[in-house]
C-alpha atoms as a PDB file:
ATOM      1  CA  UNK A   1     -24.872   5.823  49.872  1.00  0.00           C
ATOM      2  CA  UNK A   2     -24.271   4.540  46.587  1.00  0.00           C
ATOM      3  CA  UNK A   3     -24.882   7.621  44.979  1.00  0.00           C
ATOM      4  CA  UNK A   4     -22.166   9.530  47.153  1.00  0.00           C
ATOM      5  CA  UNK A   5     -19.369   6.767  45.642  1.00  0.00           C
ATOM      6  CA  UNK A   6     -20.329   6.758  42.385  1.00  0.00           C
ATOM      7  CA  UNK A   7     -20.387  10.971  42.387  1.00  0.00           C
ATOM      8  CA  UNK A   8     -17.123  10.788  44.505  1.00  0.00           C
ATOM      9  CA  UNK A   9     -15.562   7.855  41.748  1.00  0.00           C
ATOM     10  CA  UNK A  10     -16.713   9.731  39.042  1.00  0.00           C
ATOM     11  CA  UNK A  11     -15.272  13.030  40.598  1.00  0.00           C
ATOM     12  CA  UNK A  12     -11.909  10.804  40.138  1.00  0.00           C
ATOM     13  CA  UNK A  13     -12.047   9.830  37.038  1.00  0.00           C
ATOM     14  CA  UNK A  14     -12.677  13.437  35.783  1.00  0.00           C
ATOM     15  CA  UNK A  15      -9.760  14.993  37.947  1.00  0.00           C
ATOM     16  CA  UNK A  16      -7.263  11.944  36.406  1.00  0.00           C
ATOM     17  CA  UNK A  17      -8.735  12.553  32.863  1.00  0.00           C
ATOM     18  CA  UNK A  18      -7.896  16.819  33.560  1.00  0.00           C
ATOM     19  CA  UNK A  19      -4.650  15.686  34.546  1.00  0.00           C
ATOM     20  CA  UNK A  20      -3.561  13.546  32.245  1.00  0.00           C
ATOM     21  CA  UNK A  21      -4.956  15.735  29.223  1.00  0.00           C
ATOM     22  CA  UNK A  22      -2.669  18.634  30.706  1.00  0.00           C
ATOM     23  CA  UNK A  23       0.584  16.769  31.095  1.00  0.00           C
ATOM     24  CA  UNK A  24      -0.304  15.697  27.283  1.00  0.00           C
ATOM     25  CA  UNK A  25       0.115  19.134  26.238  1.00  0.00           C
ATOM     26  CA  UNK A  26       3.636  18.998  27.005  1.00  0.00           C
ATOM     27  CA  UNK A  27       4.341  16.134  24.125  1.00  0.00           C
ATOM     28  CA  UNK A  28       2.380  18.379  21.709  1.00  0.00           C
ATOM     29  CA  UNK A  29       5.129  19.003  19.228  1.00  0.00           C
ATOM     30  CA  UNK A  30       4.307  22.363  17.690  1.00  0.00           C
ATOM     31  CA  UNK A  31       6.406  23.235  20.645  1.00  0.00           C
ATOM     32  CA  UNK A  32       9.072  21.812  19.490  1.00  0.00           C
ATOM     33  CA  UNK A  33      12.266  22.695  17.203  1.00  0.00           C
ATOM     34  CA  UNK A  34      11.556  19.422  15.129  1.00  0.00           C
ATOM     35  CA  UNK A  35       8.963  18.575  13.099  1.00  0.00           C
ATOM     36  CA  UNK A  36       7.195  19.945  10.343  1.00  0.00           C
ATOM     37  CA  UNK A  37       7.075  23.401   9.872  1.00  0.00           C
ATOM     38  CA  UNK A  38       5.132  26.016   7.506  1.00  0.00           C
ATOM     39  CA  UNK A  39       7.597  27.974   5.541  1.00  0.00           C
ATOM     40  CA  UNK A  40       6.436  31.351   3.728  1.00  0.00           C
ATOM     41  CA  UNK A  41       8.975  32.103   2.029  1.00  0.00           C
ATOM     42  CA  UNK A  42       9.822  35.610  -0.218  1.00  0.00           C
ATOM     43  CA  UNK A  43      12.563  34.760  -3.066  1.00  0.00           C
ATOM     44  CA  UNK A  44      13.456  35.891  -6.282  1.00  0.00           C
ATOM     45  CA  UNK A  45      13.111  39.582  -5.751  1.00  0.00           C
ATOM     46  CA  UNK A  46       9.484  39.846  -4.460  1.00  0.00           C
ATOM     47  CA  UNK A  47       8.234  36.088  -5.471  1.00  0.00           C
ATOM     48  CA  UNK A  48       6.086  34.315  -2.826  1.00  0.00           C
ATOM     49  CA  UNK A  49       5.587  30.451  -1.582  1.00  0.00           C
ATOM     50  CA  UNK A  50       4.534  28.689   0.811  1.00  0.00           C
ATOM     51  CA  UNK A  51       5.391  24.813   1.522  1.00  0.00           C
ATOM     52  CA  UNK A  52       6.127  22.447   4.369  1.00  0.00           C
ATOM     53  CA  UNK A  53      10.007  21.590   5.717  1.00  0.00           C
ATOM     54  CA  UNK A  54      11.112  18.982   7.747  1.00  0.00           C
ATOM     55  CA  UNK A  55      13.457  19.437  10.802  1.00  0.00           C
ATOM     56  CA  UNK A  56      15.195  16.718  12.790  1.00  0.00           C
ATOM     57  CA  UNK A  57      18.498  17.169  15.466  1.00  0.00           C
ATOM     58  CA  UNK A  58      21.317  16.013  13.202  1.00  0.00           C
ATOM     59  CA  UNK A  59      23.394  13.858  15.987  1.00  0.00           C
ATOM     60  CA  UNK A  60      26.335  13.085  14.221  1.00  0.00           C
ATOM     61  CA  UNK A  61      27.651  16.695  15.022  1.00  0.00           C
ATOM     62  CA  UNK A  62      26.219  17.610  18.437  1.00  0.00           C
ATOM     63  CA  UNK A  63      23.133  18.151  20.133  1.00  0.00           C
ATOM     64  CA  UNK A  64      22.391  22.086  19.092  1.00  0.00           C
ATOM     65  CA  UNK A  65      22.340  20.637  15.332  1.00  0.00           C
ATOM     66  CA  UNK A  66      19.290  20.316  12.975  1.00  0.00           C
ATOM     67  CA  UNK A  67      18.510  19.533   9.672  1.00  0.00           C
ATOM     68  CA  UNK A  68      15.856  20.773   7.657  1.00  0.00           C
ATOM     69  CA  UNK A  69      14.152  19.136   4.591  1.00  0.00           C
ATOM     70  CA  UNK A  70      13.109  20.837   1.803  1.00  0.00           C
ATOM     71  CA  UNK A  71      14.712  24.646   2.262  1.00  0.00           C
ATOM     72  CA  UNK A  72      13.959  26.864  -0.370  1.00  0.00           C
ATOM     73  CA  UNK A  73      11.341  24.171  -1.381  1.00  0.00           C
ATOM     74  CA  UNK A  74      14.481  22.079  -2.866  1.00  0.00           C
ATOM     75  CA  UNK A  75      13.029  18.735  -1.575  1.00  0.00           C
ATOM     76  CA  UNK A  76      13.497  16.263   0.467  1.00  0.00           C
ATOM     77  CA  UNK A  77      16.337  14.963  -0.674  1.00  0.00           C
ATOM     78  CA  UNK A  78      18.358  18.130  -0.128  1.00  0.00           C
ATOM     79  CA  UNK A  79      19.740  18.197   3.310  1.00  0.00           C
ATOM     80  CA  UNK A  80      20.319  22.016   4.514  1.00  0.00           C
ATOM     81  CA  UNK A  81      22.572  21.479   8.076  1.00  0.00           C
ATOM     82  CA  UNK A  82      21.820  24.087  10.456  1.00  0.00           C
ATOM     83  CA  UNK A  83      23.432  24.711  14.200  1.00  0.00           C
ATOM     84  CA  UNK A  84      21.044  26.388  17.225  1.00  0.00           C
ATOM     85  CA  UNK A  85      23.396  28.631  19.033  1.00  0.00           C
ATOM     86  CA  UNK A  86      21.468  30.569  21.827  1.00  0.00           C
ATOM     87  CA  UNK A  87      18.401  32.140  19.711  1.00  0.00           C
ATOM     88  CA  UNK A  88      20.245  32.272  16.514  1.00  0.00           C
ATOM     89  CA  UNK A  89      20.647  29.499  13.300  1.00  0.00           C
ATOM     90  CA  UNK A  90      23.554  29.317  11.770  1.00  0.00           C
ATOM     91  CA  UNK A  91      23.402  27.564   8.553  1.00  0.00           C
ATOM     92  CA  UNK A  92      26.365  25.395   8.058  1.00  0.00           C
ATOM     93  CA  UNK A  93      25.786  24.084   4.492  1.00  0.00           C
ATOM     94  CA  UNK A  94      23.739  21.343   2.813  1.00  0.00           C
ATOM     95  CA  UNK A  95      24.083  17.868   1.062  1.00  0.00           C
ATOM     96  CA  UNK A  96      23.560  19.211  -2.548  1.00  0.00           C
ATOM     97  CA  UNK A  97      26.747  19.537  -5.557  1.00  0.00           C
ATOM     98  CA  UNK A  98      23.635  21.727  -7.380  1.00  0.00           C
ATOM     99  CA  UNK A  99      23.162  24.264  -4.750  1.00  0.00           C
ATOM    100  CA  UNK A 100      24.637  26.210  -1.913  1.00  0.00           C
ATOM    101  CA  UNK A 101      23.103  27.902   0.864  1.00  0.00           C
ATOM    102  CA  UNK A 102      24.326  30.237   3.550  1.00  0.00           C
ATOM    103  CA  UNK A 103      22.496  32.324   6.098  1.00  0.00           C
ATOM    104  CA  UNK A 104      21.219  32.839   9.435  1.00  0.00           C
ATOM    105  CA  UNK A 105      17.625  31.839  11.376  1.00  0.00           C
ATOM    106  CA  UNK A 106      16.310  34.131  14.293  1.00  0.00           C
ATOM    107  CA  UNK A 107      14.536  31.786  16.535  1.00  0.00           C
ATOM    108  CA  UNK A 108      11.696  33.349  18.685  1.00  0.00           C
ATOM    109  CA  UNK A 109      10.779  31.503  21.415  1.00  0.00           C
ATOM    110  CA  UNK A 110       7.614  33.317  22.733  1.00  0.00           C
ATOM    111  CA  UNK A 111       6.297  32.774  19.513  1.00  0.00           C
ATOM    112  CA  UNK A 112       7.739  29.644  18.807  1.00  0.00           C
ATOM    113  CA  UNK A 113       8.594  31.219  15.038  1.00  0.00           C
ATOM    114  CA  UNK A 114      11.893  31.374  12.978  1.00  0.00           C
ATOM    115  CA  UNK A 115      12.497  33.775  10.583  1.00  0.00           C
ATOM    116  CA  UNK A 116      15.708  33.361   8.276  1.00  0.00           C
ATOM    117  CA  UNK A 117      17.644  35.190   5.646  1.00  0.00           C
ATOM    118  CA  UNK A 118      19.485  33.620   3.526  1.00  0.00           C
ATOM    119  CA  UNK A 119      21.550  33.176  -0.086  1.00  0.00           C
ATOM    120  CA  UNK A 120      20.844  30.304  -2.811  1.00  0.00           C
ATOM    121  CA  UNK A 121      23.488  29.803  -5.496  1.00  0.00           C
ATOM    122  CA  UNK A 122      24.100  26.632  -7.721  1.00  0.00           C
ATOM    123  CA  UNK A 123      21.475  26.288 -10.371  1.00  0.00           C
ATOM    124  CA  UNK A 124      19.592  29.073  -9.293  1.00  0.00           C
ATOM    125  CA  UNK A 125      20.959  32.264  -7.898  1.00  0.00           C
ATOM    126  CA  UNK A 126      18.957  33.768  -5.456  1.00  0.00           C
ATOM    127  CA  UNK A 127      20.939  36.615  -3.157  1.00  0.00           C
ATOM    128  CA  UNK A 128      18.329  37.337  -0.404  1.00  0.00           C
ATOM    129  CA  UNK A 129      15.928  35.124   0.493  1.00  0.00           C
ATOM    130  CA  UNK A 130      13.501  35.496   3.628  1.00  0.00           C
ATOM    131  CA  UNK A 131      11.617  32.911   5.292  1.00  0.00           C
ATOM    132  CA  UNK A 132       9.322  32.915   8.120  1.00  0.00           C
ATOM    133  CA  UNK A 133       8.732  29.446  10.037  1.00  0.00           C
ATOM    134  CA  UNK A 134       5.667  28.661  12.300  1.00  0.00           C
ATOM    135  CA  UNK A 135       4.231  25.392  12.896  1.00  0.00           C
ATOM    136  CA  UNK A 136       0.965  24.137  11.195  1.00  0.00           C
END
């Protein structure tokens, strides 16, 4: 008898510990739009970096706006403001007098990857720049 309710209490305890460690998945935030990502970024003709960006909803505009620390590995000082419209980023401009950047972000959801083109001009000039975002 005592057997039977600890293998039935312990059957619990497993089937709350499954249950709990799949509803955790869900606040797993490499699937979601902020947070750090993993840039890889081409620039400068065929020059290649990688580095880490930052990207939080920007609520002072509305609730499809982000914006991302550290673009074109600028830091994170330089605030690039970017606005989620259906699958696409449009970026709207950033916080810098040295620099200004302009583009578009294709977001893929299945993947849960952005990939962007976009111009840098200000202290450096840099026409066509790609980026691909994934998270770490």
């Amino acid at each position: 008898m005592a057997m039977q309710k600890f293998i039935r209490e312990t059957g619990v305890l497993i089937a709350i510990l499954v249950l709990c460690g799949s509803s955790c998945d869900e606040l797993d935030s490499t699937n979601t739009i902020t947070g750090v990502w993993r840039s890889r970024e081409i620039y400068a003709g065929n020059s290649y970096r990688t580095y880490n960006v930052s990207m939080e909803h920007y609520d002072q505009l509305d609730s499809t706006s982000y914006i991302i620390y550290n673009l074109y590995n600028l830091g994170l000082e330089v605030e690039t403001y970017v606005q989620l419209n259906d699958t696409i980023f449009n970026i709207l401009g950033c916080n810098s007098d040295s620099y200004i950047i302009s583009g578009k972000g294709y977001f893929h959801p299945l993947s849960f990857t952005i990939d962007w083109e976009y111009s840098v001009s200000g202290i450096d000039n840099d026409p066509f720049v790609m980026a691909h975002f994934e998270k770490p």
